[in-house]
Protein backbone atom coordinates (compact mmCIF):
# COMPACT_ATOMS: atom_id res chain seq x y z
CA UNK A 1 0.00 0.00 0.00
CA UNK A 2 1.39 3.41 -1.42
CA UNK A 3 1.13 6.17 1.37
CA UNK A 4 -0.50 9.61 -0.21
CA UNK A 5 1.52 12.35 -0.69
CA UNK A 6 1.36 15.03 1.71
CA UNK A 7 0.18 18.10 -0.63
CA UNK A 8 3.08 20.88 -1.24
CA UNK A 9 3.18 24.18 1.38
CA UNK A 10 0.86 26.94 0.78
CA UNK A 11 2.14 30.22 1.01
CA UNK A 12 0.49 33.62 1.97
CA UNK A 13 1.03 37.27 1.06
CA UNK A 14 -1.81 39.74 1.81
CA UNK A 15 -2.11 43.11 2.76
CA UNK A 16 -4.70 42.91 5.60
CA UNK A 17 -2.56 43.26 8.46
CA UNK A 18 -3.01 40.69 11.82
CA UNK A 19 -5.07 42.69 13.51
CA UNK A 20 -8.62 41.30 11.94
CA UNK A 21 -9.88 38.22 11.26
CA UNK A 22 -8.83 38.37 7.33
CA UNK A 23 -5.97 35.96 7.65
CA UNK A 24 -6.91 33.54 9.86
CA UNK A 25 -10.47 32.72 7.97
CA UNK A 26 -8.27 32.07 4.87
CA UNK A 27 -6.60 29.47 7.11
CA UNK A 28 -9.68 27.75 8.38
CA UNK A 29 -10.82 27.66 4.85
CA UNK A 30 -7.62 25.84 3.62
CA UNK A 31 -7.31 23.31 6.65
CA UNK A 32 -11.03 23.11 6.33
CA UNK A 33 -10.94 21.31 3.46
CA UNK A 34 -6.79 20.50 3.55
CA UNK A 35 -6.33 19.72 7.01
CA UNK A 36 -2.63 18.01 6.95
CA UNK A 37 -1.21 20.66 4.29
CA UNK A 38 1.59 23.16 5.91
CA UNK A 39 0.56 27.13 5.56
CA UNK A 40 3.68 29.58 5.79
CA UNK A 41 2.82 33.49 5.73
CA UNK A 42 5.36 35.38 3.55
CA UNK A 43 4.00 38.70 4.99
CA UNK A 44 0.58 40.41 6.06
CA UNK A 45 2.11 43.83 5.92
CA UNK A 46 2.08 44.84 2.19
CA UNK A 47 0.89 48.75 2.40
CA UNK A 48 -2.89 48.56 1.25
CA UNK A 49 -3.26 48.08 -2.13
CA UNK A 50 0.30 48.15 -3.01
CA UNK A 51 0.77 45.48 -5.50
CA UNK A 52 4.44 46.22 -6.68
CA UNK A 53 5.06 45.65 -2.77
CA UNK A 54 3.75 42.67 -3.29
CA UNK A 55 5.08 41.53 -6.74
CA UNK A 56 8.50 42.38 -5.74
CA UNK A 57 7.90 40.38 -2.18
CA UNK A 58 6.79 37.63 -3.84
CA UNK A 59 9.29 37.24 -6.11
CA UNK A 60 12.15 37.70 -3.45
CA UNK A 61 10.98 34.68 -1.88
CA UNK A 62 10.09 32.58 -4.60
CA UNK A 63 13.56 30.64 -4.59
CA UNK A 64 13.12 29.85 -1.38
CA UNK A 65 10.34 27.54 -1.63
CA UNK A 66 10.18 23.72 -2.89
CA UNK A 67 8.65 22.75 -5.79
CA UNK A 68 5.00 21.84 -5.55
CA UNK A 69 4.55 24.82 -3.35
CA UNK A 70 1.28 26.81 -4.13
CA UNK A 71 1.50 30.11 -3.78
CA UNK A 72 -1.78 32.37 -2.49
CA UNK A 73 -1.15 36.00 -3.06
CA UNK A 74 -4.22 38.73 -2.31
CA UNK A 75 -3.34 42.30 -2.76
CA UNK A 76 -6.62 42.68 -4.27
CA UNK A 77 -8.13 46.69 -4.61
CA UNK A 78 -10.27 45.19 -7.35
CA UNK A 79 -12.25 43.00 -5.58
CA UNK A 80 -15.63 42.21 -6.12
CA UNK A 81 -14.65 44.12 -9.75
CA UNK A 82 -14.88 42.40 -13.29
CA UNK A 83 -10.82 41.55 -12.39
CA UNK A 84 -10.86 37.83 -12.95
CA UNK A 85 -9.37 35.11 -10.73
CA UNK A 86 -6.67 33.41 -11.79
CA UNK A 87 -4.20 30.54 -10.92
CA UNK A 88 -1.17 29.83 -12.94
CA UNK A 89 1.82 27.05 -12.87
CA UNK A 90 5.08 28.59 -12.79
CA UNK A 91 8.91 26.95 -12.08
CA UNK A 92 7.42 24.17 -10.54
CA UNK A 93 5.34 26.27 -7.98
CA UNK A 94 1.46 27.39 -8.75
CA UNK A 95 0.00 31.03 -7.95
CA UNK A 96 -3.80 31.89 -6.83
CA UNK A 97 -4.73 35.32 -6.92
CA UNK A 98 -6.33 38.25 -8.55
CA UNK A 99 -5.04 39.16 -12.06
CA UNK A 100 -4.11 43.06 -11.39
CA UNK A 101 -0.45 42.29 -11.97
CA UNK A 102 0.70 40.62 -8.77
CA UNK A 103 2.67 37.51 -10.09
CA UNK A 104 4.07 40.21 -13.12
CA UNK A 105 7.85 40.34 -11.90
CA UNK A 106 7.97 36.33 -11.21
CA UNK A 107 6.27 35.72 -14.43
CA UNK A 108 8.88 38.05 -16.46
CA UNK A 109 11.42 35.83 -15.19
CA UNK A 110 10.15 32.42 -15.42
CA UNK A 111 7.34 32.56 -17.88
CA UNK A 112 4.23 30.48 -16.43
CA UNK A 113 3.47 27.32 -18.51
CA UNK A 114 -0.26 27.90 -17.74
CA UNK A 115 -2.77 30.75 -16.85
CA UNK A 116 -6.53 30.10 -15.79
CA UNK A 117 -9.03 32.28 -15.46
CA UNK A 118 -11.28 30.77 -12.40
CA UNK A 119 -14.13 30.19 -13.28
CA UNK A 120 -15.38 26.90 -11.61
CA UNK A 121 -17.59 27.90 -8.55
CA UNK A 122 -18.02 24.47 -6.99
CA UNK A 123 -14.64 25.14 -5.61
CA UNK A 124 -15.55 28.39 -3.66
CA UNK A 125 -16.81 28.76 -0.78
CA UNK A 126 -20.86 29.75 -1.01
CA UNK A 127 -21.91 32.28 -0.15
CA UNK A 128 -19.07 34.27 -2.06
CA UNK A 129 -18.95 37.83 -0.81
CA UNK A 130 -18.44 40.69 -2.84
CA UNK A 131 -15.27 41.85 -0.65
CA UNK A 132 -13.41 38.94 0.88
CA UNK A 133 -12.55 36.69 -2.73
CA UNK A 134 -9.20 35.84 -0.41
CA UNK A 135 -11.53 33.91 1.97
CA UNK A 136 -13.83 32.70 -0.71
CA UNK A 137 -12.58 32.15 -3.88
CA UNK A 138 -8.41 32.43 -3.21
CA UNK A 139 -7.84 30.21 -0.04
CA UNK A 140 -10.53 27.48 -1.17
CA UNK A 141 -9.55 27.42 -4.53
CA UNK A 142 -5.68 26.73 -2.79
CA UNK A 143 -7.31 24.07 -1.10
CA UNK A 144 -8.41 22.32 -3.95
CA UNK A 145 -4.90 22.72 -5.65
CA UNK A 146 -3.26 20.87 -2.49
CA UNK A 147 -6.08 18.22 -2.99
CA UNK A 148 -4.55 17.62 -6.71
CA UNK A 149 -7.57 18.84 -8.38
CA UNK A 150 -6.32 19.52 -12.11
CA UNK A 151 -5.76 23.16 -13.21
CA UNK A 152 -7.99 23.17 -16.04
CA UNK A 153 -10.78 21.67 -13.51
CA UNK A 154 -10.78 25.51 -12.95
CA UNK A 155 -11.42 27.19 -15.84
CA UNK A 156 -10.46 28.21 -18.69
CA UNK A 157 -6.96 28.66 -20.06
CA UNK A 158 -5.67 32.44 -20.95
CA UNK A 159 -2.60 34.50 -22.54
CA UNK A 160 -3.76 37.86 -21.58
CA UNK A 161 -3.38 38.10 -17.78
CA UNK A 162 -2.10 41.70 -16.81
CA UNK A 163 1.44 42.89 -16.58
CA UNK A 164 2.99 45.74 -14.34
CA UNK A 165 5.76 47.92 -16.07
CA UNK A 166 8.90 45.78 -17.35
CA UNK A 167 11.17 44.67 -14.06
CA UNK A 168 14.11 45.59 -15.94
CA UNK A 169 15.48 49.14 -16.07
CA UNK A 170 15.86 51.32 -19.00
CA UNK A 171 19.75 51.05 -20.88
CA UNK A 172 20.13 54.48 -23.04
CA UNK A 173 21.95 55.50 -26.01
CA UNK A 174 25.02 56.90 -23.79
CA UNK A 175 25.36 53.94 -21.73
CA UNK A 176 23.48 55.61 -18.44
CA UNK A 177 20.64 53.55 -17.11
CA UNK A 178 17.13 54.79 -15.96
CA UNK A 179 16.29 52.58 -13.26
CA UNK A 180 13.41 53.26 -10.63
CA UNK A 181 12.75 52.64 -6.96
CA UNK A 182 10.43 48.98 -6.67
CA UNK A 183 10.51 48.67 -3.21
CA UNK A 184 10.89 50.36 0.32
CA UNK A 185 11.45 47.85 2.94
CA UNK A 186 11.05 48.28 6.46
CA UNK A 187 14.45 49.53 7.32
CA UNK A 188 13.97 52.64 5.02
CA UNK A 189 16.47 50.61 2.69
CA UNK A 190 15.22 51.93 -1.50
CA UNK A 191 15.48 48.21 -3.66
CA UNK A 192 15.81 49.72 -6.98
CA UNK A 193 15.36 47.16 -9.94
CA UNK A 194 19.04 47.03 -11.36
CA UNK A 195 20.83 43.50 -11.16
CA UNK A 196 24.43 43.17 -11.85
CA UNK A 197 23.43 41.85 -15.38
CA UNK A 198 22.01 44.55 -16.15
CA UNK A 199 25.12 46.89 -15.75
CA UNK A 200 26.77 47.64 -19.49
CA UNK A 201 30.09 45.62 -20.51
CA UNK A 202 32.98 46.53 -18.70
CA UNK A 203 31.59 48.67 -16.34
CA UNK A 204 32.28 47.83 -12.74
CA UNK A 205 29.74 48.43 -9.61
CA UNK A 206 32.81 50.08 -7.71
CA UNK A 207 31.81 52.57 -10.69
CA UNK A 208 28.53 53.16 -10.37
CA UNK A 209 27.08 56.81 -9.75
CA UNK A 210 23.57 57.01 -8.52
CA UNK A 211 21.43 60.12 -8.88
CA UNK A 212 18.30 60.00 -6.87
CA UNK A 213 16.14 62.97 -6.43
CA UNK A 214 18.53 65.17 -7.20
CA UNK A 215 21.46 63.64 -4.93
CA UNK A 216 23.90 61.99 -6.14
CA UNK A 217 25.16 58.64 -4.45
CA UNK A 218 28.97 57.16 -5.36
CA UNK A 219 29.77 55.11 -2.44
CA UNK A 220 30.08 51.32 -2.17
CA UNK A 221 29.94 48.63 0.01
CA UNK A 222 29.75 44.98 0.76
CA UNK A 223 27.91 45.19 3.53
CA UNK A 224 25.88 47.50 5.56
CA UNK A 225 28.51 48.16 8.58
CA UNK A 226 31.50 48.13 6.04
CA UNK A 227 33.40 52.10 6.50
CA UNK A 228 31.33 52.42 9.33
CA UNK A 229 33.00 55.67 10.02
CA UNK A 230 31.11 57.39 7.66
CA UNK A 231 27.54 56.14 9.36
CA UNK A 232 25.52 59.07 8.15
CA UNK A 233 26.75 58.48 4.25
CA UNK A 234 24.70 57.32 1.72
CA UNK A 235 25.52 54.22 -0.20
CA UNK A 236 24.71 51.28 -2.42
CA UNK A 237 24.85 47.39 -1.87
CA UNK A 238 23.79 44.46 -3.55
CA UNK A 239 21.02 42.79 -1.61
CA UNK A 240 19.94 39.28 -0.72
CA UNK A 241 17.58 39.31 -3.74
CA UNK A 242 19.88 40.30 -6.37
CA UNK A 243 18.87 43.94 -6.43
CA UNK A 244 20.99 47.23 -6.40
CA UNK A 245 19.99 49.22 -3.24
CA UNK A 246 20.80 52.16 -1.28
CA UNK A 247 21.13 52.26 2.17
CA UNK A 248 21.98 54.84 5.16
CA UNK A 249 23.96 52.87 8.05
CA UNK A 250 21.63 52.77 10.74
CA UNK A 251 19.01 54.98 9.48
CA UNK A 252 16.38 55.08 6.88
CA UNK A 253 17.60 56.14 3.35
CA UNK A 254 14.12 56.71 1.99
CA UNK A 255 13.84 59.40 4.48
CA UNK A 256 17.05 60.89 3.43
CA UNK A 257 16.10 61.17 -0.10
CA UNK A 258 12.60 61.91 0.36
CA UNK A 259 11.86 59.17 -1.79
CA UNK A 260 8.94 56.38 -2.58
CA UNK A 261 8.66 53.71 -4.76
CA UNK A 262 8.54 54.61 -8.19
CA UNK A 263 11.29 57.01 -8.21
CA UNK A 264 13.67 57.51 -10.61
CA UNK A 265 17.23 56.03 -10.32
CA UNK A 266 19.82 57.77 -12.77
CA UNK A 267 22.80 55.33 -12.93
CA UNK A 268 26.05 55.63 -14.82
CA UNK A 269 29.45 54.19 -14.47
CA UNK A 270 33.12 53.92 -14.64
CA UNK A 271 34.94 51.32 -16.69
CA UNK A 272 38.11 52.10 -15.62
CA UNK A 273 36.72 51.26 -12.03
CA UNK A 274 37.64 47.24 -10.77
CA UNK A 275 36.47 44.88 -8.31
């Protein structure tokens, strides 16, 4: 006798916070119906209705999970809206969640082999209110995915889910680059969207030159407490999920540059510059 196999983890990202009941009736849903499959939270605390937060969030932790893990994402202002549902299968991992963009920068660098547009309502749970799809359409459709019900059980098959604005920055004629600002994390650290592969030929990142709101940023380092004598100095790293940022030691740098996500990033370089 074969024993079944336990059903992949399901991960959540939402913006609701932990100080309602949002989250935890998504939960009872999914054990409801799933009761031995393993739910890890990726965050709650996505600013309302901020889904680059939550594209770039999502996609900083998708390497970190096992294949077979599904994937519930609600950042959701369109809810209730004629936004459709949708579930996709993606580098071994599926996604649930609305179709406003959300999965965009995870998509753009692993294309998914399948998009559905939910549409199967025996898999909700009835009655489905107009505000609260995450409860009753998102976490039960989950549910059914960790059960092994087939994707196209739910619907029908699409090629025009929505995209957010290209991940990648912008190269120019003269070599600069027009980046932008994709993320603001907790620390007050700005996660721009510029990878080391994006950087031209020959040009090193001990060359870089940043121009943010109208201050320019030249300095640096490995890691955040490297020249510590210069504390109060602006500077870039490379961070944990591949991206360029820029940092204050100790304090917040989008506070220092009075800046938000979306922001320009000027970038040029050296090539006479070497690691």
């Amino acid at each position: 006798m074969t024993t079944p196999q336990r059903p992949g983890p399901i991960t959540l990202l939402t913006d609701f916070g932990t100080a309602d009941y949002f989250v935890s009736s998504m939960k009872g849903v999914i054990l409801s119906r799933c009761a031995d499959v393993t739910i890890v939270d990726i965050t709650h605390e996505i600013a309302p209705q901020d889904i680059h937060s939550a594209a770039f969030t999502l996609l900083a932790a998708h390497k970190a999970f096992p294949a077979g893990t599904i994937r519930l994402a609600v950042v959701d202002p369109g809810v209730g809206s004629v936004r459709r549902p949708i579930l996709a299968s993606c580098g071994n991992q599926l996604f649930v969640g609305p179709d406003n963009g959300i999965f965009s920068y995870i998509f753009e660098r692993e294309p998914p082999s399948q998009v559905i547009h939910i549409q199967s309502e025996e898999y909700f749970l009835h009655p489905v209110s107009a505000s609260f799809h995450g409860r009753d359409i998102f976490a039960a459709v989950a549910a059914a995915l960790a059960n092994a019900v087939p994707l196209i059980d739910f619907g029908k098959e699409i090629t025009d889910w929505v995209q957010l604005k290209p991940l990648a920055p912008v190269v120019r004629g003269d070599g600069s680059i027009q980046a932008r600002i994709i993320h603001i994390d907790r620390f007050g650290n700005c996660i721009t969207n510029l990878t080391r592969e994006d950087l031209p030929k020959g040009v090193s990142d001990r060359g870089l030159r940043l121009s943010i709101n109208g201050t320019e940023i030249d300095a640096m380092r490995r890691f955040f407490a490297d020249d510590s004598d210069s504390s109060n100095d602006l500077f870039a790293i490379w961070g944990s999920a591949g991206f360029l940022e820029v940092s204050v030691q100790n304090a917040s740098a989008a506070n220092a540059l009075n800046a938000k996500a979306g922001d320009l990033v000027w970038v040029s370089g050296r090539s006479e510059y070497r690691l």
